[in-house]
PDB file of N, CA and C in Angstrom:
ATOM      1  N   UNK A   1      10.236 -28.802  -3.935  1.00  0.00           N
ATOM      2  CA  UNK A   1      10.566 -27.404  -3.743  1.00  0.00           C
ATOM      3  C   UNK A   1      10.518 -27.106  -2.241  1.00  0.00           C
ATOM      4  N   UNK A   2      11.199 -26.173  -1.817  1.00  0.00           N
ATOM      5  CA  UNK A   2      11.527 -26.221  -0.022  1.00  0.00           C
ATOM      6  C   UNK A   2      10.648 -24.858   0.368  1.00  0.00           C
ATOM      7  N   UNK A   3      10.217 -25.184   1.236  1.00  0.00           N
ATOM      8  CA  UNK A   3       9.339 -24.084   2.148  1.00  0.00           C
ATOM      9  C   UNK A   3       9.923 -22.899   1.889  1.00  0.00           C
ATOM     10  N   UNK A   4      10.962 -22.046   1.666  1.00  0.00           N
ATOM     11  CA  UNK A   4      10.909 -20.967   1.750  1.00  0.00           C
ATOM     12  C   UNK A   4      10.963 -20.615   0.008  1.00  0.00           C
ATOM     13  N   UNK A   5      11.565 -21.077  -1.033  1.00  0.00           N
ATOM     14  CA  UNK A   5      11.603 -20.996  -2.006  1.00  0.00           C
ATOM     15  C   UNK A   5       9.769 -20.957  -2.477  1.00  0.00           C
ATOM     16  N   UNK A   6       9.098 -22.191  -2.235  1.00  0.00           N
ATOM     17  CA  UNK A   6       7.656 -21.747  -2.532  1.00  0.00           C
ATOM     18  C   UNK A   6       6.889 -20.377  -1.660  1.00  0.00           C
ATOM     19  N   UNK A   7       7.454 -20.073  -0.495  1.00  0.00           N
ATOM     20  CA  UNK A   7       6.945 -19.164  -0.260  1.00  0.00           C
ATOM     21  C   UNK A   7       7.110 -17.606  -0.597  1.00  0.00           C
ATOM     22  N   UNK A   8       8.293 -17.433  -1.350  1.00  0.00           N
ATOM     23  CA  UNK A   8       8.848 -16.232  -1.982  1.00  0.00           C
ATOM     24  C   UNK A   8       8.248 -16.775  -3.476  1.00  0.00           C
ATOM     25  N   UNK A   9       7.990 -17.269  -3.687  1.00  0.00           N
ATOM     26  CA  UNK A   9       7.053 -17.834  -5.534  1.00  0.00           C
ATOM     27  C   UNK A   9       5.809 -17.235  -5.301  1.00  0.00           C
ATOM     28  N   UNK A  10       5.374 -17.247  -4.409  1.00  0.00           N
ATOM     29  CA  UNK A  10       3.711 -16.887  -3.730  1.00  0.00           C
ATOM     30  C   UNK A  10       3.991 -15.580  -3.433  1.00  0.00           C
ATOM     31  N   UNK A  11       5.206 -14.946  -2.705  1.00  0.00           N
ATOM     32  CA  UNK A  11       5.057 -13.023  -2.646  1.00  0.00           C
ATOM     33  C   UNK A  11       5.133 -13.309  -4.049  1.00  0.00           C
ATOM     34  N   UNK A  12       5.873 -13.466  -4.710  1.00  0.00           N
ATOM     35  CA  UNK A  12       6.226 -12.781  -6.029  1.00  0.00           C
ATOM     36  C   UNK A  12       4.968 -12.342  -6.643  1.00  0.00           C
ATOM     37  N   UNK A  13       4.371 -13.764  -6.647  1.00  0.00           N
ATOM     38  CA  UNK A  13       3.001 -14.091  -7.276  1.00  0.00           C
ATOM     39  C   UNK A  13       1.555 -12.035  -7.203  1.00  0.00           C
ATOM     40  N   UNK A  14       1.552 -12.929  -5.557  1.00  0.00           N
ATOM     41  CA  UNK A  14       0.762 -11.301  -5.261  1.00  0.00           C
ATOM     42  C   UNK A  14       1.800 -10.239  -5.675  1.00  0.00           C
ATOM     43  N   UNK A  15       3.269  -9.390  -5.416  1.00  0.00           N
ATOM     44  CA  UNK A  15       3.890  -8.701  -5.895  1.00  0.00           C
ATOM     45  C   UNK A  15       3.243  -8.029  -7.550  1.00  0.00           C
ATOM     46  N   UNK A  16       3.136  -9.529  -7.960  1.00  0.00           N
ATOM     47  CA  UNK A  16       2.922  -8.656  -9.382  1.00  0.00           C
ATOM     48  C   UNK A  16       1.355  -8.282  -9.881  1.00  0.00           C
ATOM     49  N   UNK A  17       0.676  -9.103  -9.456  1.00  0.00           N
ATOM     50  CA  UNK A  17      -0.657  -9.016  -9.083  1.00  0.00           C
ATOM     51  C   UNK A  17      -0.913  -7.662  -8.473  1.00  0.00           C
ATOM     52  N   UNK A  18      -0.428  -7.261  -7.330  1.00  0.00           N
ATOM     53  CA  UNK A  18      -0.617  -6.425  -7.186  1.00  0.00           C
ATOM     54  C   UNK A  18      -0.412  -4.609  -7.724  1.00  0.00           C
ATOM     55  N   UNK A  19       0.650  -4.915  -8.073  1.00  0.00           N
ATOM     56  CA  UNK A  19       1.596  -4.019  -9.018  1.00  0.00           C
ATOM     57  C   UNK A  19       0.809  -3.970 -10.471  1.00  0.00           C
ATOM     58  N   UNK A  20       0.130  -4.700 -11.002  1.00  0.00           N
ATOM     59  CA  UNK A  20      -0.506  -4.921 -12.344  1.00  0.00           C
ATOM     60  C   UNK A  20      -1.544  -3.890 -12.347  1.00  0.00           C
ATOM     61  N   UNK A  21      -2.314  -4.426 -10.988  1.00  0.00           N
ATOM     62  CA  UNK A  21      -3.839  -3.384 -10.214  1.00  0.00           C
ATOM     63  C   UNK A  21      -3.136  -2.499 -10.262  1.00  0.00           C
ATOM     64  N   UNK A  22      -2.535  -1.891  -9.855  1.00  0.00           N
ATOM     65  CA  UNK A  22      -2.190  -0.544  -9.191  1.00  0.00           C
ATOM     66  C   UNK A  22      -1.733   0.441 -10.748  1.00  0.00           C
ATOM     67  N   UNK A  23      -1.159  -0.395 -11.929  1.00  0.00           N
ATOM     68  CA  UNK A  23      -0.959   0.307 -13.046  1.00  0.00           C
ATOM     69  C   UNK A  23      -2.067   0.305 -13.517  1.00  0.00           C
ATOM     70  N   UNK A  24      -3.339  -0.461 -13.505  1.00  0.00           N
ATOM     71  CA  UNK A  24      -3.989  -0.198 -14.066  1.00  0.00           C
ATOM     72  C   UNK A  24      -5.008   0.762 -13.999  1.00  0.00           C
ATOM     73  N   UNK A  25      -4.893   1.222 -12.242  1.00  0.00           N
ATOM     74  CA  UNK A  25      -5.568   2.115 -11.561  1.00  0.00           C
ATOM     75  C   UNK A  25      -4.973   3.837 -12.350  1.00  0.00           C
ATOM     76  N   UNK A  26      -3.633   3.477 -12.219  1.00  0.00           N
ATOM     77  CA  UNK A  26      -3.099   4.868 -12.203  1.00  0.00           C
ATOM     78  C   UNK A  26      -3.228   5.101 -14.155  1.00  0.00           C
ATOM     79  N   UNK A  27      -2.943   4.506 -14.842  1.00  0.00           N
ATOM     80  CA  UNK A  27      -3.612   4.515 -15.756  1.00  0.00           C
ATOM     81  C   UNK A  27      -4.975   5.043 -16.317  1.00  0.00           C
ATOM     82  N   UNK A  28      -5.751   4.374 -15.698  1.00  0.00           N
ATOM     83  CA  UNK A  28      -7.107   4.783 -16.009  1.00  0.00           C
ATOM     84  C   UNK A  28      -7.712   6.235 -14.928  1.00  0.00           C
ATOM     85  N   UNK A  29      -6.772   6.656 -14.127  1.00  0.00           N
ATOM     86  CA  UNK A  29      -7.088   8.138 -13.355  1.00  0.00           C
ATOM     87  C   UNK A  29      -7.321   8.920 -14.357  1.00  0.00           C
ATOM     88  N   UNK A  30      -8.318  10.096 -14.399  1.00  0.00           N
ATOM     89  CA  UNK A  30      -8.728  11.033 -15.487  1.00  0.00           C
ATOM     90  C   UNK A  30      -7.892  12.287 -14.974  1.00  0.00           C
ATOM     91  N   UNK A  31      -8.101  12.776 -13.970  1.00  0.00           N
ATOM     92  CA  UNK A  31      -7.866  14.088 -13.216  1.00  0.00           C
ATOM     93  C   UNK A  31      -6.163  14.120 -13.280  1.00  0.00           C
ATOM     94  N   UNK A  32      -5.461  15.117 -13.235  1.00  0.00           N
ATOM     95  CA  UNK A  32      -4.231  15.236 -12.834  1.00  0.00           C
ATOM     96  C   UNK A  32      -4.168  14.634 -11.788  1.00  0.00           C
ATOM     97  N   UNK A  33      -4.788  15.373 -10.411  1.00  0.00           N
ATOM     98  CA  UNK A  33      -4.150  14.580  -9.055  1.00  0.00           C
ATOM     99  C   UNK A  33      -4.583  13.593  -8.601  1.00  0.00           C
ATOM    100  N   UNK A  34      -5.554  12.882  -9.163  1.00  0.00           N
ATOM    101  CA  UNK A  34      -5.761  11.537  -8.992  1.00  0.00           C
ATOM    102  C   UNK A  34      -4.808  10.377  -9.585  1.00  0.00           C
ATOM    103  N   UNK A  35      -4.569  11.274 -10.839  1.00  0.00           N
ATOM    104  CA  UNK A  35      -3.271  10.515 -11.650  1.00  0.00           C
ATOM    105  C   UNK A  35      -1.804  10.229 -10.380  1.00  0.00           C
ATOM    106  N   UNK A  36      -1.662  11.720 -10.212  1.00  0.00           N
ATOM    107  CA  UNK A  36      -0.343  11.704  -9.186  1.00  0.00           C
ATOM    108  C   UNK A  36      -0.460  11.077  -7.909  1.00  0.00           C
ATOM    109  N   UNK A  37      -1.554  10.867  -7.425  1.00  0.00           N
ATOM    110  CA  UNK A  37      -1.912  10.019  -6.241  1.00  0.00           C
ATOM    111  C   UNK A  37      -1.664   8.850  -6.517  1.00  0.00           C
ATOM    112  N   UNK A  38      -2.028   7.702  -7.613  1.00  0.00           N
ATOM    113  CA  UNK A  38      -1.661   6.515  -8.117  1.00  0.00           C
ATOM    114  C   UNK A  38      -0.513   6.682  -8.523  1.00  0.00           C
ATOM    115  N   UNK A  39      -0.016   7.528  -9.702  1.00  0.00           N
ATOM    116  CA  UNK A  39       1.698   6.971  -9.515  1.00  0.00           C
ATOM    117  C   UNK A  39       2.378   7.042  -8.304  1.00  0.00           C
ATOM    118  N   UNK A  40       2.191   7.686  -7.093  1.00  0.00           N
ATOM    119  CA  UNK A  40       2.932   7.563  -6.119  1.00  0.00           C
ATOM    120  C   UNK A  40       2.803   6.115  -5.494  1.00  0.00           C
ATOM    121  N   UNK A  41       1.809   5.758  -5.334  1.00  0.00           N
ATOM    122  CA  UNK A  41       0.971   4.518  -5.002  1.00  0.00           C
ATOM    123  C   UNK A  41       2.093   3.752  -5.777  1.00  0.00           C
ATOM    124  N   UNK A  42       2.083   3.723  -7.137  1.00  0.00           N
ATOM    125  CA  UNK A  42       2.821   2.249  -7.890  1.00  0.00           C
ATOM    126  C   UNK A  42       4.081   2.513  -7.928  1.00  0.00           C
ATOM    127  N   UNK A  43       4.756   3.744  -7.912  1.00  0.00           N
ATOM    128  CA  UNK A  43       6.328   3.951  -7.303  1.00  0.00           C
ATOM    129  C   UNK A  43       6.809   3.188  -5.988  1.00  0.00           C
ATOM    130  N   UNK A  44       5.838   3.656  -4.964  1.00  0.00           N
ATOM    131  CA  UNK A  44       5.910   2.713  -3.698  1.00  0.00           C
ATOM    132  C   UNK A  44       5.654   1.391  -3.937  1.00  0.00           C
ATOM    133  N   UNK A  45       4.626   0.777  -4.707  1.00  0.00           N
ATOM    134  CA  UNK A  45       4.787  -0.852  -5.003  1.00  0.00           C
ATOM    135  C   UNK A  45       6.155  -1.038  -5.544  1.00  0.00           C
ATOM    136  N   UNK A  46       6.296  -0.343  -6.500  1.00  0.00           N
ATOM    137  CA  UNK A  46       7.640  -1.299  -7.276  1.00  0.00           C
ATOM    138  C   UNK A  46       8.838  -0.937  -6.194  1.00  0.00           C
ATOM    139  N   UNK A  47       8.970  -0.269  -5.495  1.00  0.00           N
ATOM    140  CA  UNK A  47      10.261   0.187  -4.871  1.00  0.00           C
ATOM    141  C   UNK A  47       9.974  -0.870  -3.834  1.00  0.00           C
ATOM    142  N   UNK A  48       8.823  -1.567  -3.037  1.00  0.00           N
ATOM    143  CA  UNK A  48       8.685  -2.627  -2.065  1.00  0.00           C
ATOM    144  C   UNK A  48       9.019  -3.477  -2.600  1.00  0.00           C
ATOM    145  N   UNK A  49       9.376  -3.768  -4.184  1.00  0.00           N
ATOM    146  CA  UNK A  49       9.753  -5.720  -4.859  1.00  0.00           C
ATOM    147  C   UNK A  49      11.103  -5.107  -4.858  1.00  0.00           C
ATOM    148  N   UNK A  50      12.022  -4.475  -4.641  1.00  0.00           N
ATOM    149  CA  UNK A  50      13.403  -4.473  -4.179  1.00  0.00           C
ATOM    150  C   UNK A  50      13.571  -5.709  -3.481  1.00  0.00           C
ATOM    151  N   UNK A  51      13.704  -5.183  -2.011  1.00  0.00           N
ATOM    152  CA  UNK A  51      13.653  -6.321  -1.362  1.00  0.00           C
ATOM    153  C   UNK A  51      13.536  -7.565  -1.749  1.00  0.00           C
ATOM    154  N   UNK A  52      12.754  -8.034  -2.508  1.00  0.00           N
ATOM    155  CA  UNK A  52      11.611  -9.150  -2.809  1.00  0.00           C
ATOM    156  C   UNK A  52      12.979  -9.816  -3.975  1.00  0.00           C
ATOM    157  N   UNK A  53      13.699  -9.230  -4.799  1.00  0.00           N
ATOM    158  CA  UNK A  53      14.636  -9.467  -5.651  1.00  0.00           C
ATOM    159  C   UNK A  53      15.600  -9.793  -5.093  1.00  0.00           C
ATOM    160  N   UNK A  54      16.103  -9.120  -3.834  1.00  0.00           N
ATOM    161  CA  UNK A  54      17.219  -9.597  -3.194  1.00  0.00           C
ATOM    162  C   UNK A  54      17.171 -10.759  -3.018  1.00  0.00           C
ATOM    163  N   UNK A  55      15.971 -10.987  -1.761  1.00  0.00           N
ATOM    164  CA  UNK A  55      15.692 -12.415  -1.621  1.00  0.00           C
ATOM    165  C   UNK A  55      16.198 -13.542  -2.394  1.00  0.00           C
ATOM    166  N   UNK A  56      15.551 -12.929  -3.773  1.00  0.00           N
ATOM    167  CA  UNK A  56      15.421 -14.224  -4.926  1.00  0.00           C
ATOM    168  C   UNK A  56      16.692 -14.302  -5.316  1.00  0.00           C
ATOM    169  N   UNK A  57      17.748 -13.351  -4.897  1.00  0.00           N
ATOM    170  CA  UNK A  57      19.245 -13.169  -5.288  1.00  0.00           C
ATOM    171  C   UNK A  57      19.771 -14.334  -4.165  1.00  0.00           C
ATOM    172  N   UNK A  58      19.707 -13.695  -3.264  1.00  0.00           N
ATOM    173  CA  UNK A  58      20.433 -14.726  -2.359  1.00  0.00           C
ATOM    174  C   UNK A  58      20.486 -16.114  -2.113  1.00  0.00           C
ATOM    175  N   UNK A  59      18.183 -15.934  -2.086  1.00  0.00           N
ATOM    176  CA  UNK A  59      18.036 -17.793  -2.113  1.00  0.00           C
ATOM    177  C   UNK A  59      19.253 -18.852  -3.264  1.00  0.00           C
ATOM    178  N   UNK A  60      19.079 -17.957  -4.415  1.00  0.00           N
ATOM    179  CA  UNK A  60      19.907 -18.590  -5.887  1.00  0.00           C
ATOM    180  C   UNK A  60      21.551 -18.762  -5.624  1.00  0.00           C
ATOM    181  N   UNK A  61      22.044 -18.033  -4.217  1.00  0.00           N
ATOM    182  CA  UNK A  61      23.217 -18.089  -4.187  1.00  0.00           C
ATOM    183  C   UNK A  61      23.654 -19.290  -3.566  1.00  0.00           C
TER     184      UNK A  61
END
């Protein structure tokens, strides 16, 4: 496997890892605006693996 292909396997890796935490945070918020503070939080994660898809678009091209 070539250096950049394993190294976009490894964002992905944290990507979702991270994204997992962050639902599970906003999830478990009790309060309204603690709630809305975390979904903004995991809107901004998932809208940062854009990018991260392209990548995996192009490398495949």
């Amino acid at each position: 496997m070539s250096p950049p292909v394993l190294a976009l396997l490894l964002l992905f890796l944290l990507y979702v890892a991270l994204v997992s935490r962050q639902m599970r945070r906003s999830l478990a918020a009790a309060e309204p605006r603690a709630r809305l503070v975390e979904a903004r939080r995991l809107l901004l994660l998932v809208t940062l693996g854009v990018p991260l898809a392209v990548a995996f678009i192009l490398l495949a091209a």
